[in-house]
N, C-alpha and C. Protein backbone atom coordinates (compact mmCIF):
# COMPACT_ATOMS: atom_id res chain seq x y z
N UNK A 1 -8.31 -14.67 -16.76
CA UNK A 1 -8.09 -13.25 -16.84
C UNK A 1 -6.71 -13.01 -17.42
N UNK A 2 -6.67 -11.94 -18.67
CA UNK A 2 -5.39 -11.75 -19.08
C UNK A 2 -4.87 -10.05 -18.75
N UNK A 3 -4.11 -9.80 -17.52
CA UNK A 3 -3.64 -8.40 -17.18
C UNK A 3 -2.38 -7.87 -18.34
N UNK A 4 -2.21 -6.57 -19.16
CA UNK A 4 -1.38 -6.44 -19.54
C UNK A 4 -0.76 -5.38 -18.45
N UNK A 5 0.64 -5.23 -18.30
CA UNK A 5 0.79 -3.82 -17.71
C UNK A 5 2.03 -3.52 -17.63
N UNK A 6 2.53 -2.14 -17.63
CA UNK A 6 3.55 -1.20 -17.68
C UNK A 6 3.88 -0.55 -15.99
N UNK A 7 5.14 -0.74 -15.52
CA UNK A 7 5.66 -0.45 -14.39
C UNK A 7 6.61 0.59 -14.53
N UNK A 8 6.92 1.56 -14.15
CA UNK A 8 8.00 2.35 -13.92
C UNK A 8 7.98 3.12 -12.68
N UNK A 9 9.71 3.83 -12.66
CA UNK A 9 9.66 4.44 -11.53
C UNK A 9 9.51 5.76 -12.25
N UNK A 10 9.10 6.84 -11.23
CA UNK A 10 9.34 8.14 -11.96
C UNK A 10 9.42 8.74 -10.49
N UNK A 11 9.94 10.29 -10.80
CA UNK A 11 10.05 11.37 -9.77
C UNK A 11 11.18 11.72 -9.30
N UNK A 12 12.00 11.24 -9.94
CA UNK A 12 13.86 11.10 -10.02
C UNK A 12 14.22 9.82 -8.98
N UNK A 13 15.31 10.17 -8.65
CA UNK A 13 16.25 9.06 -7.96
C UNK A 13 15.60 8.25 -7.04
N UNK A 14 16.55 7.35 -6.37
CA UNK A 14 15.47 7.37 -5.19
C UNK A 14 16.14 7.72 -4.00
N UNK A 15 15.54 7.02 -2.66
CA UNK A 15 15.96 8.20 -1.88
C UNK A 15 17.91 7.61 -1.51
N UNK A 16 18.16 6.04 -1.83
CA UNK A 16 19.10 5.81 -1.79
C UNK A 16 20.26 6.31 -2.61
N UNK A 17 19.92 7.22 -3.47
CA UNK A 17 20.57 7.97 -4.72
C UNK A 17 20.56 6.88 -6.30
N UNK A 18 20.47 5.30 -5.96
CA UNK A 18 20.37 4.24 -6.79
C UNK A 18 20.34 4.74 -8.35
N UNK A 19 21.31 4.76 -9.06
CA UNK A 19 21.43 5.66 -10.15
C UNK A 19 20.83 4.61 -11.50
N UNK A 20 20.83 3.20 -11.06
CA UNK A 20 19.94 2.18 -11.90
C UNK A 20 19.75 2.21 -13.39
N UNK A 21 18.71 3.40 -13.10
CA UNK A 21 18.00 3.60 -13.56
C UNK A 21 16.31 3.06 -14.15
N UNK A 22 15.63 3.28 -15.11
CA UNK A 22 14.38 2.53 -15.67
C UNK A 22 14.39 1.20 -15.67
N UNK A 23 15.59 0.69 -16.37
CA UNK A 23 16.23 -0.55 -16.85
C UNK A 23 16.20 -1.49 -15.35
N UNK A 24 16.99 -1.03 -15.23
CA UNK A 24 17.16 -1.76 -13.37
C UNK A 24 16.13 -2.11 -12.80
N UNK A 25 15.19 -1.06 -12.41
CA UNK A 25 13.84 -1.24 -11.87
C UNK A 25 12.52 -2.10 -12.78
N UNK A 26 12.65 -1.89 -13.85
CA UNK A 26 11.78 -2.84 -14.63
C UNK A 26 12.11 -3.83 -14.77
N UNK A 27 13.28 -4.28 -14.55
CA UNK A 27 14.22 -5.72 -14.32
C UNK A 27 13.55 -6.44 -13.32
N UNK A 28 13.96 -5.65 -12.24
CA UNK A 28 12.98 -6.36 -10.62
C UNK A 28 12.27 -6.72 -10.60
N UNK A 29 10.80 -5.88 -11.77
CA UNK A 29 9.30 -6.54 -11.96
C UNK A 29 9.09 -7.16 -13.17
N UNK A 30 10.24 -7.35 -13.66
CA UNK A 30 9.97 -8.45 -14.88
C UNK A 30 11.00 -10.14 -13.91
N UNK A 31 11.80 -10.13 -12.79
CA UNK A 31 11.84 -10.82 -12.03
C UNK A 31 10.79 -11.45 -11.10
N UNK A 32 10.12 -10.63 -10.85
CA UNK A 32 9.06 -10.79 -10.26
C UNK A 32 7.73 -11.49 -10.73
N UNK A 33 7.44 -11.49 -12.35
CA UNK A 33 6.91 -11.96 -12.98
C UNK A 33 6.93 -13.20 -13.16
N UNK A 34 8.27 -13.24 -13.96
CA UNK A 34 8.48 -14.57 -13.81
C UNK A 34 8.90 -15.39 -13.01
N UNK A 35 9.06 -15.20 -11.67
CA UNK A 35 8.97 -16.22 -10.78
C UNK A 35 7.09 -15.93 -10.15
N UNK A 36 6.42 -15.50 -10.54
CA UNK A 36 4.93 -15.84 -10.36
C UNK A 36 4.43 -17.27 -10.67
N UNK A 37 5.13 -17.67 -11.62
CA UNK A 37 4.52 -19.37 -12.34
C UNK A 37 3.94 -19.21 -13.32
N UNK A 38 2.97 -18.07 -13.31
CA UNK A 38 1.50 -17.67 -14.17
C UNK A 38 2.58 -17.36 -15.76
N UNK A 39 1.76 -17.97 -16.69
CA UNK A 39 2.20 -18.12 -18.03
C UNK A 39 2.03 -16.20 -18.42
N UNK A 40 3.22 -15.77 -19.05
CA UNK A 40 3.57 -14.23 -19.30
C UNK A 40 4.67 -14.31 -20.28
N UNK A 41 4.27 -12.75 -21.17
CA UNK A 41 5.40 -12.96 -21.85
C UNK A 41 5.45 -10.84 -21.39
N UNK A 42 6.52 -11.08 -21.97
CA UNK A 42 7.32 -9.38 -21.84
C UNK A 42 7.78 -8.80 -23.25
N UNK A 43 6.55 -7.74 -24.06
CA UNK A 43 7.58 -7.12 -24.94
C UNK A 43 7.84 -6.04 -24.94
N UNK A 44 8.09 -4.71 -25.31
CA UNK A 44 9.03 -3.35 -25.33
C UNK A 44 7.98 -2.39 -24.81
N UNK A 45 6.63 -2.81 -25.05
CA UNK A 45 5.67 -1.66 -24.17
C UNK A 45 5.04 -2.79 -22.40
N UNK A 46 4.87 -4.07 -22.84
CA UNK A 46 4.14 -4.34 -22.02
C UNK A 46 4.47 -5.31 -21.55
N UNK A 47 3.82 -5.80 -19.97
CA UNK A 47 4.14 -7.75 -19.77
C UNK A 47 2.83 -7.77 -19.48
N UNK A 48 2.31 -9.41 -19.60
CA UNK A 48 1.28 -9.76 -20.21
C UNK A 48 1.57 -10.68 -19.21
N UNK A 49 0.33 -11.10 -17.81
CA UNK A 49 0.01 -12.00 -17.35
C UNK A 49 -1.38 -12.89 -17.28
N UNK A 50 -1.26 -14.52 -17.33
CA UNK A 50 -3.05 -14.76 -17.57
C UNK A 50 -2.75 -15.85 -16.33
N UNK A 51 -4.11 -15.57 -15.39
CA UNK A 51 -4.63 -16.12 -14.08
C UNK A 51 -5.71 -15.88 -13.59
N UNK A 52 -5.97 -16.20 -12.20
CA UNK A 52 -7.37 -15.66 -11.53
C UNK A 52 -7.06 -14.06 -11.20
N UNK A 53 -8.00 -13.59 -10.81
CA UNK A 53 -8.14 -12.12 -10.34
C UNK A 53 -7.20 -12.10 -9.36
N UNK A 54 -6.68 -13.01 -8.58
CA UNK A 54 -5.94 -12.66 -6.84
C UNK A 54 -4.58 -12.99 -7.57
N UNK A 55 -4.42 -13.72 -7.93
CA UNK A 55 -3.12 -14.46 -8.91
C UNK A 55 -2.52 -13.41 -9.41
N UNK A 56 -3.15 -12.59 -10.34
CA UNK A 56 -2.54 -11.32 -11.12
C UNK A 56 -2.59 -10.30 -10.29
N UNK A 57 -3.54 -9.95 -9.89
CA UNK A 57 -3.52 -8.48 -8.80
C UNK A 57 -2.20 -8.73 -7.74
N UNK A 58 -1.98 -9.78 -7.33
CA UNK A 58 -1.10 -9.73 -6.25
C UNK A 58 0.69 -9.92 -7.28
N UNK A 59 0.42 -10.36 -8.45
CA UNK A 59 1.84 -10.50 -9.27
C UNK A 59 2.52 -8.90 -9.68
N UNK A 60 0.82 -7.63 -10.22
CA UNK A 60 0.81 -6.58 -10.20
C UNK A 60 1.56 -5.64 -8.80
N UNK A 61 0.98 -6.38 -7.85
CA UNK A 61 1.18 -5.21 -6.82
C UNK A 61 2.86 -5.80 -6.22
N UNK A 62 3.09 -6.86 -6.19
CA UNK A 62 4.37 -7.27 -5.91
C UNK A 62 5.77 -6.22 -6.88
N UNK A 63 5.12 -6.64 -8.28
CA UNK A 63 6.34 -5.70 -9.41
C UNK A 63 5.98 -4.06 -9.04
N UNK A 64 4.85 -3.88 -8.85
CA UNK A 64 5.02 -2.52 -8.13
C UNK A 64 5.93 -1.92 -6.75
N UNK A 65 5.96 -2.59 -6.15
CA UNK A 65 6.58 -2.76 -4.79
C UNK A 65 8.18 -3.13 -5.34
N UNK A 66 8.25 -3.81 -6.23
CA UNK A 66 9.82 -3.73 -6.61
C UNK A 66 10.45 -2.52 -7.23
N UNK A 67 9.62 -1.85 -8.33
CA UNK A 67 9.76 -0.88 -8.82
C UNK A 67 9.84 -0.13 -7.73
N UNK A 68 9.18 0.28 -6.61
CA UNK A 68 9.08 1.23 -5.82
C UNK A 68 10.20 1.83 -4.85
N UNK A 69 11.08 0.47 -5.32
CA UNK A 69 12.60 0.27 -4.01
C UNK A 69 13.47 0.89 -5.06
N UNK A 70 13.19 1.41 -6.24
CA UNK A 70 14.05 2.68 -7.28
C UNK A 70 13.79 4.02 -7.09
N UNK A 71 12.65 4.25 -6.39
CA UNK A 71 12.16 6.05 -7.02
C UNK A 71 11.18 6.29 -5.80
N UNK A 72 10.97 6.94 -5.84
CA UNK A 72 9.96 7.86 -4.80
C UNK A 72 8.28 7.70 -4.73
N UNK A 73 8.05 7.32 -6.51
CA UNK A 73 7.28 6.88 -7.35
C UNK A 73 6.95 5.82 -7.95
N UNK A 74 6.05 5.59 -8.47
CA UNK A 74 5.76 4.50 -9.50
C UNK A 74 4.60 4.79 -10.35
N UNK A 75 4.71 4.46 -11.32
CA UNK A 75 3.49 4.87 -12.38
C UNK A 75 3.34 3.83 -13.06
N UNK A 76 1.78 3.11 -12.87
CA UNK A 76 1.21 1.73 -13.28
C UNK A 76 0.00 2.05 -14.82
N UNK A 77 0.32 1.17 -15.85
CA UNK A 77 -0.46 1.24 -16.69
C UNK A 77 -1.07 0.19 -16.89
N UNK A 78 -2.79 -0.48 -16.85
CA UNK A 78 -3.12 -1.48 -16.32
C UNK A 78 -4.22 -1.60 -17.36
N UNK A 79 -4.27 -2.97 -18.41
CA UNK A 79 -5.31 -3.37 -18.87
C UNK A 79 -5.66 -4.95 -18.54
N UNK A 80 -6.66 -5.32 -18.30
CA UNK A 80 -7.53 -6.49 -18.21
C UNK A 80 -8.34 -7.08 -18.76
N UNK A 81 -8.68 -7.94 -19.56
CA UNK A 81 -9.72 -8.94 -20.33
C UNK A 81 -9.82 -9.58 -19.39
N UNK A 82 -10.83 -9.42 -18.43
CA UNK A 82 -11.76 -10.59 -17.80
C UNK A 82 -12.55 -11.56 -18.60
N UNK A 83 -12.37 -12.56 -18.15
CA UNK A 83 -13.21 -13.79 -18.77
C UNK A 83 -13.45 -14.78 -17.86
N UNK A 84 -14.31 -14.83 -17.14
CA UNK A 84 -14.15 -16.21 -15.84
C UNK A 84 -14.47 -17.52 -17.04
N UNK A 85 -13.54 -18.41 -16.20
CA UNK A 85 -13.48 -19.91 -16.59
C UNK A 85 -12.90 -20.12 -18.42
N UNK A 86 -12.27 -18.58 -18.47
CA UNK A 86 -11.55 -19.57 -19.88
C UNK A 86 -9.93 -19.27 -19.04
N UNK A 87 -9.32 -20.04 -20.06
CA UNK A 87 -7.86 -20.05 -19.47
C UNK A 87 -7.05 -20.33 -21.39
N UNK A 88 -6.12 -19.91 -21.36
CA UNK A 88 -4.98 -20.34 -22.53
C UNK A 88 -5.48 -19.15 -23.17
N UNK A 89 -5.96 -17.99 -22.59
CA UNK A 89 -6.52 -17.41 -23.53
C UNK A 89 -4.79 -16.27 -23.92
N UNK A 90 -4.37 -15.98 -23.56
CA UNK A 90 -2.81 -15.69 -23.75
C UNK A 90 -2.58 -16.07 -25.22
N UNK A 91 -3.10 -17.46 -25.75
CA UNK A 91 -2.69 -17.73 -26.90
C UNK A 91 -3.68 -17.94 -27.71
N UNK A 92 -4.72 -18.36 -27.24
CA UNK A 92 -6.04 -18.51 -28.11
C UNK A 92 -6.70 -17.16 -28.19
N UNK A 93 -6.55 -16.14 -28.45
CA UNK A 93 -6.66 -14.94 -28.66
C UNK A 93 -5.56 -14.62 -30.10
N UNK A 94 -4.70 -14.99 -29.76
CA UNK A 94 -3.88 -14.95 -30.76
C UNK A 94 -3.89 -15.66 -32.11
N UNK A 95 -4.23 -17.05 -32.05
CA UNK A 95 -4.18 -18.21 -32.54
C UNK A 95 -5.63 -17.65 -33.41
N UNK A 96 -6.74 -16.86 -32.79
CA UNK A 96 -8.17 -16.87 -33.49
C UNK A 96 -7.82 -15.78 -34.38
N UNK A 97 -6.81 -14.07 -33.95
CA UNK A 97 -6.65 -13.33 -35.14
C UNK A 97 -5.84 -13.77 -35.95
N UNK A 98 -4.73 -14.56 -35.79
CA UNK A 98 -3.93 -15.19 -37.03
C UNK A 98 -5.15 -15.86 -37.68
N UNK A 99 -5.94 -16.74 -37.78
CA UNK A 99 -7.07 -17.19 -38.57
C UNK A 99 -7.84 -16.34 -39.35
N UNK A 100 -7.79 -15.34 -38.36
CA UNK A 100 -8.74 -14.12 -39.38
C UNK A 100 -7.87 -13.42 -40.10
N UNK A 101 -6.87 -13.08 -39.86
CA UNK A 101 -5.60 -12.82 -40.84
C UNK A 101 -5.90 -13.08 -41.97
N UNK A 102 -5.51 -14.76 -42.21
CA UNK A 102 -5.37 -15.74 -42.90
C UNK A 102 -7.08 -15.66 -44.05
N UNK A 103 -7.88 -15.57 -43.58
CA UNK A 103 -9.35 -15.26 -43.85
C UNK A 103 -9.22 -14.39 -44.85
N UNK A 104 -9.38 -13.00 -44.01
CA UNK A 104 -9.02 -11.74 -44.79
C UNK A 104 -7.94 -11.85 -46.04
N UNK A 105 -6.91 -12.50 -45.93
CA UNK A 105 -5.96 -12.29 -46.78
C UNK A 105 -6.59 -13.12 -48.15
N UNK A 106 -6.91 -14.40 -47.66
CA UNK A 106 -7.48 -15.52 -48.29
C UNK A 106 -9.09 -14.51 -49.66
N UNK A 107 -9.89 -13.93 -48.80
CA UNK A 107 -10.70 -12.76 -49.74
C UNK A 107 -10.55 -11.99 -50.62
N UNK A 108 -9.51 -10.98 -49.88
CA UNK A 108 -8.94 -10.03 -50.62
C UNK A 108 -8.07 -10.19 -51.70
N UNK A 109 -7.52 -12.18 -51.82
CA UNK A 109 -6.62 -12.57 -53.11
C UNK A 109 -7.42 -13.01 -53.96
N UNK A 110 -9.26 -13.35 -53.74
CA UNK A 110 -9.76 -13.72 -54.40
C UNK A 110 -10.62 -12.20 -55.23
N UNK A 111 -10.43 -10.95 -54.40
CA UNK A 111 -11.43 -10.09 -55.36
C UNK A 111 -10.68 -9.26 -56.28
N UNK A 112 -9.08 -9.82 -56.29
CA UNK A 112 -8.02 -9.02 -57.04
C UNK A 112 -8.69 -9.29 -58.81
C-alpha cells in the first residue's frame, strides 16, 4: 500500500500560544515519518508512505497527533493505492512511467 498525505494545523494558534508556526508543525510529522522505518519520501505538496494498511494508518494518525500539539486543529489530505502483496511499488510505479516516457518520446521522434 502506497499512502500519500498532507498534514497541517489550522484554526490559529494553539492553545499554548506556540507561534511555530506551519513549518514547525509539519516538521513533527515529517519526524514522525521518518522514524516509522517504512520507505517515504517528502516533497512540497506531499509525504509519501509504502506498507501494510496498520503500518501506514498508524504512521498517519501518529503525524496527526503531532501536528495537533500546534493548533486546535488539523486538516488531513489522504490518498491511497492499495495493492495487497506488491511492495517497492514507491519506485516501480515510477520506474514503469519513466519507460513510457521514454516510449512515447521514442514514437513521437519517429512520426516527425
Amino acid at each position: 500500500m502506497i499512502v500519500a498525505f498532507s498534514v497541517a494545523p489550522s484554526g490559529g494558534p494553539s492553545p499554548e500560544g506556540d507561534p511555530g508556526g506551519v513549518s514547525a508543525a509539519v516538521a513533527d510529522a515529517v519526524l514522525v515519518v521518518r522514524s516509522s522505518g517504512l520507505p517515504h519520501r517528502t516533497d512540497s505538496m506531499f509525504t509519501t508512505i509504502e506498507g501494510g494498511w496498520e503500518e501506514c494508518m498508524d504512521v498517519v494518525r501518529r503525524a496527526c497527533e503531532a501536528v495537533g500539539r500546534h493548533g486546535p486543529r488539523v486538516s488531513l489530505v489522504l490518498k491511497a493505492d492499495i495493492r495487497p502483496g506488491r511492495t517497492g511499488e514507491m519506485t516501480g510505479k515510477l520506474e514503469r512511467l519513466e519507460a513510457a516516457v521514454e516510449r512515447a518520446q521514442g514514437e513521437a521522434g519517429r512520426g516527425q
